[in-house]
N, C-alpha and C. Protein backbone atom coordinates (compact mmCIF):
# COMPACT_ATOMS: atom_id res chain seq x y z
N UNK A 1 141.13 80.49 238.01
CA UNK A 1 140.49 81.05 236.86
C UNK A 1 139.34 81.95 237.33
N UNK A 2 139.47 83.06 236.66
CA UNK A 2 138.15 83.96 237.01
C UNK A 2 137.20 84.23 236.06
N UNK A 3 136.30 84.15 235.78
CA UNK A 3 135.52 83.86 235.10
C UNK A 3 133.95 85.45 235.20
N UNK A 4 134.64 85.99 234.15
CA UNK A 4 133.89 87.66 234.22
C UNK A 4 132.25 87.10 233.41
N UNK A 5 131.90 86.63 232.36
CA UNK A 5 130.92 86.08 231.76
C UNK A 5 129.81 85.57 232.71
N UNK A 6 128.76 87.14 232.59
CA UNK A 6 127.86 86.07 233.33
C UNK A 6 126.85 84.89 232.89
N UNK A 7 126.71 85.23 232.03
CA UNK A 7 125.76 84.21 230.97
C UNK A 7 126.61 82.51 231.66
N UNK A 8 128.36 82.75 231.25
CA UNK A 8 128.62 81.61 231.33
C UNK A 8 129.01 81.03 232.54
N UNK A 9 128.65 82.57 233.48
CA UNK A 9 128.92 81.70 235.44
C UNK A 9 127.16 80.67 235.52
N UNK A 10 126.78 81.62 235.04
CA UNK A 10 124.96 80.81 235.16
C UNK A 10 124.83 79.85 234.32
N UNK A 11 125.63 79.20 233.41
CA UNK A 11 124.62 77.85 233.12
C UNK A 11 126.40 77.38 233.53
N UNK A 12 127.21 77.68 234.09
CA UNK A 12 128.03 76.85 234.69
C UNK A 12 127.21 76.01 236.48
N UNK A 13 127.07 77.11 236.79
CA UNK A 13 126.73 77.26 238.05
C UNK A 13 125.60 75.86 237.91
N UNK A 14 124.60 76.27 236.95
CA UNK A 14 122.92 75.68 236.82
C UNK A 14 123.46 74.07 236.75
N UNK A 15 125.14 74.22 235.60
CA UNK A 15 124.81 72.61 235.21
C UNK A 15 125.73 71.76 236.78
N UNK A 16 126.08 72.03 237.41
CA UNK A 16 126.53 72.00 238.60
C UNK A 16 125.84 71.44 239.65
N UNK A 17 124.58 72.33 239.54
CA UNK A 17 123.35 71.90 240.57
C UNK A 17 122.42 71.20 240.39
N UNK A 18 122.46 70.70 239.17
CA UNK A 18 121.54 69.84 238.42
C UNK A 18 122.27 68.65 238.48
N UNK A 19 121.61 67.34 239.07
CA UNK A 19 122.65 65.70 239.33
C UNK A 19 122.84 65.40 238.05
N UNK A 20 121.67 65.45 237.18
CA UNK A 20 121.14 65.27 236.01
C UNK A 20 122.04 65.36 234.74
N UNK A 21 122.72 66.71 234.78
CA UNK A 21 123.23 67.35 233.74
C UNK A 21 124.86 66.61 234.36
N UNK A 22 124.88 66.73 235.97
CA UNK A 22 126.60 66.34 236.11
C UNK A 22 127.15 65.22 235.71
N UNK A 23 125.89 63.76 235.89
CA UNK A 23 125.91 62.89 235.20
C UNK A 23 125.90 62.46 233.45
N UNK A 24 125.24 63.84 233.10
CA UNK A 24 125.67 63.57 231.33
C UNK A 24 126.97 64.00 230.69
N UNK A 25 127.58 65.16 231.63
CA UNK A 25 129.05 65.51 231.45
C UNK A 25 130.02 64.45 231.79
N UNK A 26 129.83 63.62 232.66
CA UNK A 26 130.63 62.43 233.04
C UNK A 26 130.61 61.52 232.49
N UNK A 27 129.32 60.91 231.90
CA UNK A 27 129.34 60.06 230.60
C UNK A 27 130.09 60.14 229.63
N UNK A 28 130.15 61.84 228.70
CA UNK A 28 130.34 62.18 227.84
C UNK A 28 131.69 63.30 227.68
N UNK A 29 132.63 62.92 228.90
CA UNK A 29 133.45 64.08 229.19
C UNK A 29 134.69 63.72 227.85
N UNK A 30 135.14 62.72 228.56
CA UNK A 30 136.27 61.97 226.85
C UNK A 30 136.20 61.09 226.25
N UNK A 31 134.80 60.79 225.87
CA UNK A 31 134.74 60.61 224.46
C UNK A 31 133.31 61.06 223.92
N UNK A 32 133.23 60.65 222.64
CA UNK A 32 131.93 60.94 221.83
C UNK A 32 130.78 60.46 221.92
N UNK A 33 129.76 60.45 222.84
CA UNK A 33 128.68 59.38 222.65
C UNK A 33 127.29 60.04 222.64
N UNK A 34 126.47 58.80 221.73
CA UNK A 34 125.58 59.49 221.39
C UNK A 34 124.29 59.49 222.32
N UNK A 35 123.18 60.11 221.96
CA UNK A 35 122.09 60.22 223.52
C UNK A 35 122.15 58.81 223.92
N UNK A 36 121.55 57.49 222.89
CA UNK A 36 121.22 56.82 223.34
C UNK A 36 122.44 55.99 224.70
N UNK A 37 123.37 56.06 224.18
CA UNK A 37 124.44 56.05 224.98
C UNK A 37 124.54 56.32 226.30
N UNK A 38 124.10 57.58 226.79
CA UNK A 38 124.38 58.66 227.34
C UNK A 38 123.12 58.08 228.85
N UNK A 39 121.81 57.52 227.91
CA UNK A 39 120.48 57.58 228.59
C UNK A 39 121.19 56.02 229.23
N UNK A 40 121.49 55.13 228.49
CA UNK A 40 122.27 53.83 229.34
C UNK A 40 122.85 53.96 230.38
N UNK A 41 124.07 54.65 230.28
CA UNK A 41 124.65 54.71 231.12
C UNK A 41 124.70 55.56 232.69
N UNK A 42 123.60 56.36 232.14
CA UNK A 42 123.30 57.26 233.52
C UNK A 42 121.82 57.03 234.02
N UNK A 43 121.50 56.28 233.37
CA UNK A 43 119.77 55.77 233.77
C UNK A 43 118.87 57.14 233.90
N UNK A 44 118.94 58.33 233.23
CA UNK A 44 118.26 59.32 233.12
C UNK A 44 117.09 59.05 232.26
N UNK A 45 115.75 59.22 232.47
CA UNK A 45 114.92 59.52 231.16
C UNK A 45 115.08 60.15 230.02
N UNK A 46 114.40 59.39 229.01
CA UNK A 46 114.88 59.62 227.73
C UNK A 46 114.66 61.41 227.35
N UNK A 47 113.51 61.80 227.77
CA UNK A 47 112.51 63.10 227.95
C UNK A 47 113.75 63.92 228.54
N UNK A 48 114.21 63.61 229.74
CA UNK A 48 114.83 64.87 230.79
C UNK A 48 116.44 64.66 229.76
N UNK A 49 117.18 63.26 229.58
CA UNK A 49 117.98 63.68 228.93
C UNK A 49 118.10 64.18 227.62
N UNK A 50 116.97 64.16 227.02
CA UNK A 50 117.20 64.80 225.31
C UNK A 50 117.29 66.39 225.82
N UNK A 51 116.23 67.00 226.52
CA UNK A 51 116.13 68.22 227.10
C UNK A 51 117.29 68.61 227.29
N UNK A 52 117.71 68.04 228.73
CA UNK A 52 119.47 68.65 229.36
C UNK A 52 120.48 68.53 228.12
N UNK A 53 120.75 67.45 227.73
CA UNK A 53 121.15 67.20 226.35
C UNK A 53 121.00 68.69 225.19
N UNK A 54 120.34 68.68 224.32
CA UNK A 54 119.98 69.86 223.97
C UNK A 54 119.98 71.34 224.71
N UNK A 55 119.87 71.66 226.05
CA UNK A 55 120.48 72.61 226.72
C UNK A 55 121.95 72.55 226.87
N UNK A 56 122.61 71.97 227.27
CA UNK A 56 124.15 71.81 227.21
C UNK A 56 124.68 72.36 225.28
N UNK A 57 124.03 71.82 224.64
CA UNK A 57 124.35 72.53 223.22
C UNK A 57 124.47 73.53 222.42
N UNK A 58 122.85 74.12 223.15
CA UNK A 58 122.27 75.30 222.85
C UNK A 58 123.16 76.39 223.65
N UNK A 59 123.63 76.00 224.86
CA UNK A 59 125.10 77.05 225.55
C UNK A 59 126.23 76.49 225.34
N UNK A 60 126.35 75.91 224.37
CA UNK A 60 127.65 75.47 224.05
C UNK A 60 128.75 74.77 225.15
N UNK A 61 128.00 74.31 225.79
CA UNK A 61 128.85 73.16 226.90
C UNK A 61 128.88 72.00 226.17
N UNK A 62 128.16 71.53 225.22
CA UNK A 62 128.83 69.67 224.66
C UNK A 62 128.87 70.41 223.09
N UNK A 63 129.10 69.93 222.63
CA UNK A 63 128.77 69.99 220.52
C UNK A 63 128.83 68.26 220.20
N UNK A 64 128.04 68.86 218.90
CA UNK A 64 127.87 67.49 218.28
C UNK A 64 129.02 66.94 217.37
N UNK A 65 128.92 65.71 217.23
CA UNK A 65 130.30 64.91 216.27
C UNK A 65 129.09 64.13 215.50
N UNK A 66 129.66 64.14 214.55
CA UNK A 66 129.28 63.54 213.49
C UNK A 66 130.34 62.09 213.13
């Protein structure tokens, strides 16, 4: 896959290099869970994961379920 978007090589790239963010994609890859969830299972702070959390959204790498 080649991937022309740079916006979306850079927060690919960013969430990659960040342990932080690779661990909230792995939590949350198949299925739905919510922060508090998310902060359990990856032992991240509540602070850094609402942040990464909310960045992953704001570029449209996770969405929310209701």
């Amino acid at each position: 896959m080649i991937i022309k978007n740079d916006r979306l090589k850079c927060a690919i790239l960013t969430a990659l290099a960040d342990t932080d963010l690779q661990k909230i994609l792995d939590a949350a890859i198949y299925q739905s869970k919510s922060g508090n969830q998310i902060i359990k299972e990856t032992n991240i702070s509540h602070t850094s994961a609402y942040g990464k959390i909310k960045w992953l959204v704001g570029d449209r790498k996770i969405t929310y379920s209701r």
